[in-house]
C-alpha atoms as a PDB file:
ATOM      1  CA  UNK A   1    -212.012 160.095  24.538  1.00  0.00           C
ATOM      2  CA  UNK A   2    -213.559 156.677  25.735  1.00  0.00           C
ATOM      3  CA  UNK A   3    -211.721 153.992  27.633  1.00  0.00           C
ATOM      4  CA  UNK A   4    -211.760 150.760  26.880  1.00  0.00           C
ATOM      5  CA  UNK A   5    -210.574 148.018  29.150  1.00  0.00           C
ATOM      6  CA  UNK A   6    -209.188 144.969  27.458  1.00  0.00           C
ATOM      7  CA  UNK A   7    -207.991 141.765  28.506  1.00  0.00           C
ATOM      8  CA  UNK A   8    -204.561 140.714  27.199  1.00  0.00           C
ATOM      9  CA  UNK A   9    -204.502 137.124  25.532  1.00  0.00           C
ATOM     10  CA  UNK A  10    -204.235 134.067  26.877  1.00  0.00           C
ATOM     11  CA  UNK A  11    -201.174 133.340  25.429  1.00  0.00           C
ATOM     12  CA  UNK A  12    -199.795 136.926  27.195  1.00  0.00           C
ATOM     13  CA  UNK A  13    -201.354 136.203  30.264  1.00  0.00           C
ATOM     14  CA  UNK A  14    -199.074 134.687  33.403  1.00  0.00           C
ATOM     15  CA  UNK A  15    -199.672 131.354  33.892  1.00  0.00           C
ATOM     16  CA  UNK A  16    -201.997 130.349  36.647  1.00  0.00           C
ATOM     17  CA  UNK A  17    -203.693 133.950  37.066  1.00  0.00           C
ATOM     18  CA  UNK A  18    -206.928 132.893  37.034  1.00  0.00           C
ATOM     19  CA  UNK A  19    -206.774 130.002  39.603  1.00  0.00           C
ATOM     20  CA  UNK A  20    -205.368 132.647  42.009  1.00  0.00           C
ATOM     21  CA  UNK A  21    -208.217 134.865  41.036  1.00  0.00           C
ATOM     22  CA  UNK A  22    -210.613 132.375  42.505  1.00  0.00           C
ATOM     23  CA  UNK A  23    -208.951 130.963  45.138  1.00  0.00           C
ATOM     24  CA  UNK A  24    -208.763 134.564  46.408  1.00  0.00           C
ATOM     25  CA  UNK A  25    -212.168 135.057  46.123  1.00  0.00           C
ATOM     26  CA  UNK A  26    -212.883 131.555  47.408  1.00  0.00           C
ATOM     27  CA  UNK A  27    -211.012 132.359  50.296  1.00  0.00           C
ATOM     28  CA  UNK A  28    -212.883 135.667  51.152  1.00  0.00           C
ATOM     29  CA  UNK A  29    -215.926 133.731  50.959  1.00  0.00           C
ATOM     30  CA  UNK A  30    -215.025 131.131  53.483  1.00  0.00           C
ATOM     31  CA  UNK A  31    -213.541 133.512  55.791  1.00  0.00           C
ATOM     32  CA  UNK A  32    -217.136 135.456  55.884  1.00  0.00           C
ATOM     33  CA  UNK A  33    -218.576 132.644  58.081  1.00  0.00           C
ATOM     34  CA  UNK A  34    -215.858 132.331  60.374  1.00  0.00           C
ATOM     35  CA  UNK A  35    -215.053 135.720  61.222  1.00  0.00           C
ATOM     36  CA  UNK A  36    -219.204 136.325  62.137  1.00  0.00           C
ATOM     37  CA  UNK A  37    -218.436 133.416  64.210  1.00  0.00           C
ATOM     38  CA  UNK A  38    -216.508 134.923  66.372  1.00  0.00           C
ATOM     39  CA  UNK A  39    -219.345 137.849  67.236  1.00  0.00           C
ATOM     40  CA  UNK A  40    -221.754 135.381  69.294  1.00  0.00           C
ATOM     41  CA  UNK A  41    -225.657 136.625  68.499  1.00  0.00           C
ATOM     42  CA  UNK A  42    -227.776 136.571  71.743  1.00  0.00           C
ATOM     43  CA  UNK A  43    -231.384 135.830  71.148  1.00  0.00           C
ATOM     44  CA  UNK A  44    -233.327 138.361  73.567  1.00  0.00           C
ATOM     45  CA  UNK A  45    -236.619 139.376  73.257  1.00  0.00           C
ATOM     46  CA  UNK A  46    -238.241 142.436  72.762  1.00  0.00           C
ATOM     47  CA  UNK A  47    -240.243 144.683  75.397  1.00  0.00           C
ATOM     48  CA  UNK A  48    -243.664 145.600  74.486  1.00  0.00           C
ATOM     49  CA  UNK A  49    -242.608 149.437  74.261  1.00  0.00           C
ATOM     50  CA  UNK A  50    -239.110 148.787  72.679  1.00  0.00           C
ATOM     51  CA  UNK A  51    -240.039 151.026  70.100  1.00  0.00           C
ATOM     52  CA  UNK A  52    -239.777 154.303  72.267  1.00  0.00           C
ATOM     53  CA  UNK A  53    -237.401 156.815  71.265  1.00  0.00           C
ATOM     54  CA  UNK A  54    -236.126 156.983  73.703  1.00  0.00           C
ATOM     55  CA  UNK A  55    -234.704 153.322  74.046  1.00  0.00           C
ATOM     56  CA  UNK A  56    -232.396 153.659  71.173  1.00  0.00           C
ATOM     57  CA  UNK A  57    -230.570 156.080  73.457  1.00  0.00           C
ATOM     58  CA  UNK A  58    -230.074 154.224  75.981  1.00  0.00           C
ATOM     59  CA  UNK A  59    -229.302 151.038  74.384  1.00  0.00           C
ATOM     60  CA  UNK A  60    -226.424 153.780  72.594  1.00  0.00           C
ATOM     61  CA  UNK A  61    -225.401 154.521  75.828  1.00  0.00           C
ATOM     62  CA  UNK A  62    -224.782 151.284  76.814  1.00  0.00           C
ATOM     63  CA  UNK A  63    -221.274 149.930  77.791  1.00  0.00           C
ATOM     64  CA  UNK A  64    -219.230 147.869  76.342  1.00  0.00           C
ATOM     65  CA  UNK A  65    -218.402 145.309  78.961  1.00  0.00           C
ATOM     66  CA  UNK A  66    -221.096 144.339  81.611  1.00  0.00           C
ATOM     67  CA  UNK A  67    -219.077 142.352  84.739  1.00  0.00           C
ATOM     68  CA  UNK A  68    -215.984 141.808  82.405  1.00  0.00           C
ATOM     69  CA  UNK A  69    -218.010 140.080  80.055  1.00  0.00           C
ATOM     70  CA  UNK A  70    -217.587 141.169  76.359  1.00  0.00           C
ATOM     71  CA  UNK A  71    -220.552 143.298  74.631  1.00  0.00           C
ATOM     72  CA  UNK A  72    -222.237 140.677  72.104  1.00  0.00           C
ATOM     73  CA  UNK A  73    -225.070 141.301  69.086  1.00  0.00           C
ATOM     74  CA  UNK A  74    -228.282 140.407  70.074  1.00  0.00           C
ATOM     75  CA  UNK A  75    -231.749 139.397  67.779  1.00  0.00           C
ATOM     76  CA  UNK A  76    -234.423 142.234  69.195  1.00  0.00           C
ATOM     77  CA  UNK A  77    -234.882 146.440  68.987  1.00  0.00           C
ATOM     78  CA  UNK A  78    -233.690 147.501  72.313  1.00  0.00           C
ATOM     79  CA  UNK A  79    -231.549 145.090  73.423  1.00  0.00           C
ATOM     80  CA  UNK A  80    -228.302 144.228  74.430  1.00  0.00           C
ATOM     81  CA  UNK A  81    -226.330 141.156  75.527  1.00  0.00           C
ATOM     82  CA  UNK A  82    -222.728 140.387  77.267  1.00  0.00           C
ATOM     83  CA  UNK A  83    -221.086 137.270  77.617  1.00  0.00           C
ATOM     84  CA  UNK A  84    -222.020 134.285  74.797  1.00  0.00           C
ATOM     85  CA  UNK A  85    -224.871 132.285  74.512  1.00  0.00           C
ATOM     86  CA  UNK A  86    -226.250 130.106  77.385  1.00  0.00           C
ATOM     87  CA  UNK A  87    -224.650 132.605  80.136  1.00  0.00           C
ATOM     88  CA  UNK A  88    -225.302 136.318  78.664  1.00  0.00           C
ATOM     89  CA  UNK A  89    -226.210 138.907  80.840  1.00  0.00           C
ATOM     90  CA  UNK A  90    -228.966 140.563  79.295  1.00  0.00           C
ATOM     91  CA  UNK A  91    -230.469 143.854  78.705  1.00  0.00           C
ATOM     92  CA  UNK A  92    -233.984 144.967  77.822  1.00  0.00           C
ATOM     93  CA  UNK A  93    -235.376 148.092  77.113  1.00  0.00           C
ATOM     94  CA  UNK A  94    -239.238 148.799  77.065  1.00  0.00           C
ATOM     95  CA  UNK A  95    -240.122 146.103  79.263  1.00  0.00           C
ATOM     96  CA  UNK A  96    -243.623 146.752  81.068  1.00  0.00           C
ATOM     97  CA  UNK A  97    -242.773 149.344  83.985  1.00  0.00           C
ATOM     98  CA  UNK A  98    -243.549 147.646  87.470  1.00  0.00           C
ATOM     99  CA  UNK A  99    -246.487 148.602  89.663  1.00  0.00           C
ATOM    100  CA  UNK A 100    -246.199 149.108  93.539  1.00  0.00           C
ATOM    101  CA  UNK A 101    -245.144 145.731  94.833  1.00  0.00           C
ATOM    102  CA  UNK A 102    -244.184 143.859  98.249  1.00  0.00           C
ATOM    103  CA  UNK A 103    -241.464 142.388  96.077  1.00  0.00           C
ATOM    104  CA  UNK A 104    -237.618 143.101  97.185  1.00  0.00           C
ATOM    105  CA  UNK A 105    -236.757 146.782  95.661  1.00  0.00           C
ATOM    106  CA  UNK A 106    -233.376 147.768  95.921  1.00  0.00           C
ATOM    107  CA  UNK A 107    -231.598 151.083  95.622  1.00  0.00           C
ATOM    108  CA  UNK A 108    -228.266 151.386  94.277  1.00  0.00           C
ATOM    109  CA  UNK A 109    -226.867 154.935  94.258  1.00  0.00           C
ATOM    110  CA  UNK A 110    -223.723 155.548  92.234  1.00  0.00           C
ATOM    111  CA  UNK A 111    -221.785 158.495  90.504  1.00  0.00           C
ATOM    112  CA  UNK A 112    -223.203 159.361  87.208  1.00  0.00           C
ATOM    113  CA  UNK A 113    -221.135 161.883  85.215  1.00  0.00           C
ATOM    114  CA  UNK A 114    -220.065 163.731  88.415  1.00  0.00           C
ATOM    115  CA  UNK A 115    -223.466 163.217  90.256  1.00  0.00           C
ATOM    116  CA  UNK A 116    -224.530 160.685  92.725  1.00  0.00           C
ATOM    117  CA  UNK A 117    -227.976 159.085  91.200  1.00  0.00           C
ATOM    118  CA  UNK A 118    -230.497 156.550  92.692  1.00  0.00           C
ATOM    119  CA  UNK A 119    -231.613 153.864  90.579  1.00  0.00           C
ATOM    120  CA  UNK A 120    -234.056 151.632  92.297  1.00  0.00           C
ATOM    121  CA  UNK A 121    -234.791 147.884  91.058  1.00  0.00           C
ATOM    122  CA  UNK A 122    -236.874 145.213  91.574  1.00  0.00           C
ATOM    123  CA  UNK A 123    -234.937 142.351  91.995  1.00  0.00           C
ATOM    124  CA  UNK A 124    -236.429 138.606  91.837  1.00  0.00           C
ATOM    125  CA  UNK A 125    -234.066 135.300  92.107  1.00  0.00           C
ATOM    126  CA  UNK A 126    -234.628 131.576  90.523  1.00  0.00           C
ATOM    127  CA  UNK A 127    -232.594 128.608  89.774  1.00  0.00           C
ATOM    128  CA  UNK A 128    -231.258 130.420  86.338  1.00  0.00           C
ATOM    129  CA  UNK A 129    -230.520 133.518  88.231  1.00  0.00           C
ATOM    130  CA  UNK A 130    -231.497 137.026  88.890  1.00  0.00           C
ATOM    131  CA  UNK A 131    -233.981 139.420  87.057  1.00  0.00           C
ATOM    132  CA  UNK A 132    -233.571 143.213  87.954  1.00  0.00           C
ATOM    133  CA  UNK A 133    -236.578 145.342  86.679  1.00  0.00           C
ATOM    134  CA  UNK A 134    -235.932 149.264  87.104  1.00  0.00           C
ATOM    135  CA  UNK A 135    -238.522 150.699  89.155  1.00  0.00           C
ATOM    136  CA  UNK A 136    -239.745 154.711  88.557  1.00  0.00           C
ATOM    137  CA  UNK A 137    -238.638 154.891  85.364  1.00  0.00           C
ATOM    138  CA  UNK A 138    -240.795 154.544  82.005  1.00  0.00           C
ATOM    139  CA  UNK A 139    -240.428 152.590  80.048  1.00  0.00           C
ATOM    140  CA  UNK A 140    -238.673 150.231  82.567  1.00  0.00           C
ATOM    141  CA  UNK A 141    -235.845 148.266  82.067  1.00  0.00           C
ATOM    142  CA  UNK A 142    -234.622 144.707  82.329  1.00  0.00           C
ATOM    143  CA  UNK A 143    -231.125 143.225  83.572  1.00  0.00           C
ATOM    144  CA  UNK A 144    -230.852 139.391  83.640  1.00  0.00           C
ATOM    145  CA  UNK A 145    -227.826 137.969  85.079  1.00  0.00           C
ATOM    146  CA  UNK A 146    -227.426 134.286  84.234  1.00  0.00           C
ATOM    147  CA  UNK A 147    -226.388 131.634  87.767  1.00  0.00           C
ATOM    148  CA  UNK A 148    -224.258 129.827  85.544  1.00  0.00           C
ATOM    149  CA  UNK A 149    -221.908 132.569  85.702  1.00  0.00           C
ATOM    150  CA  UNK A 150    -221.607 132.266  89.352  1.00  0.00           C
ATOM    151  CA  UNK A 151    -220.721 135.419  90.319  1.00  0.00           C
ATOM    152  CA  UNK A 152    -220.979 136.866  94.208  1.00  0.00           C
ATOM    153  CA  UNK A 153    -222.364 140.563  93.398  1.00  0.00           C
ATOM    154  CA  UNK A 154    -225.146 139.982  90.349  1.00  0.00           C
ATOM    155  CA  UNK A 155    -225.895 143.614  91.212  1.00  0.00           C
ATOM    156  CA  UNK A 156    -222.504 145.141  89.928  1.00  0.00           C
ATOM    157  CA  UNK A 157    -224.396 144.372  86.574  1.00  0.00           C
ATOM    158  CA  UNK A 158    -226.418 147.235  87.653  1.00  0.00           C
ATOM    159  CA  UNK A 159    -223.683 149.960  88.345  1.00  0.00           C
ATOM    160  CA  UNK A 160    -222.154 148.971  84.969  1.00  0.00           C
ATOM    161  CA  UNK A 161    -225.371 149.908  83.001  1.00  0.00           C
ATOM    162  CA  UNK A 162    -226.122 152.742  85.109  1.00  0.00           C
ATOM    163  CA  UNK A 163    -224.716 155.689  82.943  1.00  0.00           C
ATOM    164  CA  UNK A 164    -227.285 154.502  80.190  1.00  0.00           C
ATOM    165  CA  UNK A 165    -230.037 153.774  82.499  1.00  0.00           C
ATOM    166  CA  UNK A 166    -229.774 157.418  83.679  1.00  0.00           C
ATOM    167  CA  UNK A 167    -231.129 158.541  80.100  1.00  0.00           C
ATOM    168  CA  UNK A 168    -234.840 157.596  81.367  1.00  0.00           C
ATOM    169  CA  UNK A 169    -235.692 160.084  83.764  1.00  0.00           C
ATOM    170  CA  UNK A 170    -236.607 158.372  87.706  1.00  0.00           C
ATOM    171  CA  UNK A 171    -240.413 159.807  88.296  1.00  0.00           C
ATOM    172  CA  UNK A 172    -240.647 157.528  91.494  1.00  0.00           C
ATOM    173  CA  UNK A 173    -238.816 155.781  94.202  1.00  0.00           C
ATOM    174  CA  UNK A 174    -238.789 152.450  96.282  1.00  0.00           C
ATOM    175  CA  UNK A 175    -241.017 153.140  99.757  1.00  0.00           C
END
């Protein structure tokens, strides 16, 4: 047995029912815009080895807040961004792993799922704010932290990302 939809008449038809019809669908279509609106996209660019596997896992792994600042979409593989355009923290993976340098390398150790683990960082400053590269771990990783937001300890950036920064394996240390 086949089914056959059917329309009623006009004339049996409530008044007005196809006005609503589109200014329904009108309204769905206006709404689109402003509802991405309020999920800020963060251009970041891409490492040269974003495309390792094992990227994707950390980028997973990443939190959703980074120093209170709300987890936003960003333009690249292996990225991530917090915050809103202009003054995002941001996160690369696959950036160019760091060779031995005089440059300031810190070491942060925190708790990791129950363990304490060291992640060391090479850590540069300028007028737009600080640059942490991870250090002994390939591919490295890339945390800016934008001045404008003016906070006192740029570094707790760091400890927030550090559960998914422990999915890359440290190889070497700071001397």
């Amino acid at each position: 047995m086949k089914y056959q939809r059917t329309i009623a008449p006009a004339a049996a038809r409530p008044r007005g029912w196809m006005n609503r019809r589109k200014s329904i669908a009108l309204g769905a279509i206006i709404a689109l815009p402003a509802l991405s609106a309020c999920a800020p996209t963060i251009t970041v660019n891409a490492g040269p080895y974003a495309t390792e596997p094992v990227c994707a896992k950390v980028v997973l792994a990443l939190p959703d807040q980074v120093l209170e600042q709300e987890r936003a979409k960003t333009t690249s593989q292996a990225t991530a961004a917090w915050g809103e355009g202009g003054a995002a923290i941001t996160f690369t993976c696959g950036v160019e792993p760091p060779a031995p340098t005089t440059e300031d390398c810190q070491s942060i150790t925190t708790d990791v799922f129950g363990t304490d683990e060291t992640f060391d960082w090479i850590t540069t400053q300028d007028s737009k704010g600080f640059t942490f590269v991870s250090y002994g771990r390939t591919p490295a990783m890339m945390v800016q932290v934008p001045a404008i937001l003016g906070t006192n300890q740029p570094t707790a950036a760091l400890l927030d990302v550090a559960n998914a920064v422990a999915k890359i394996e440290a190889t070497s240390s700071c001397i």
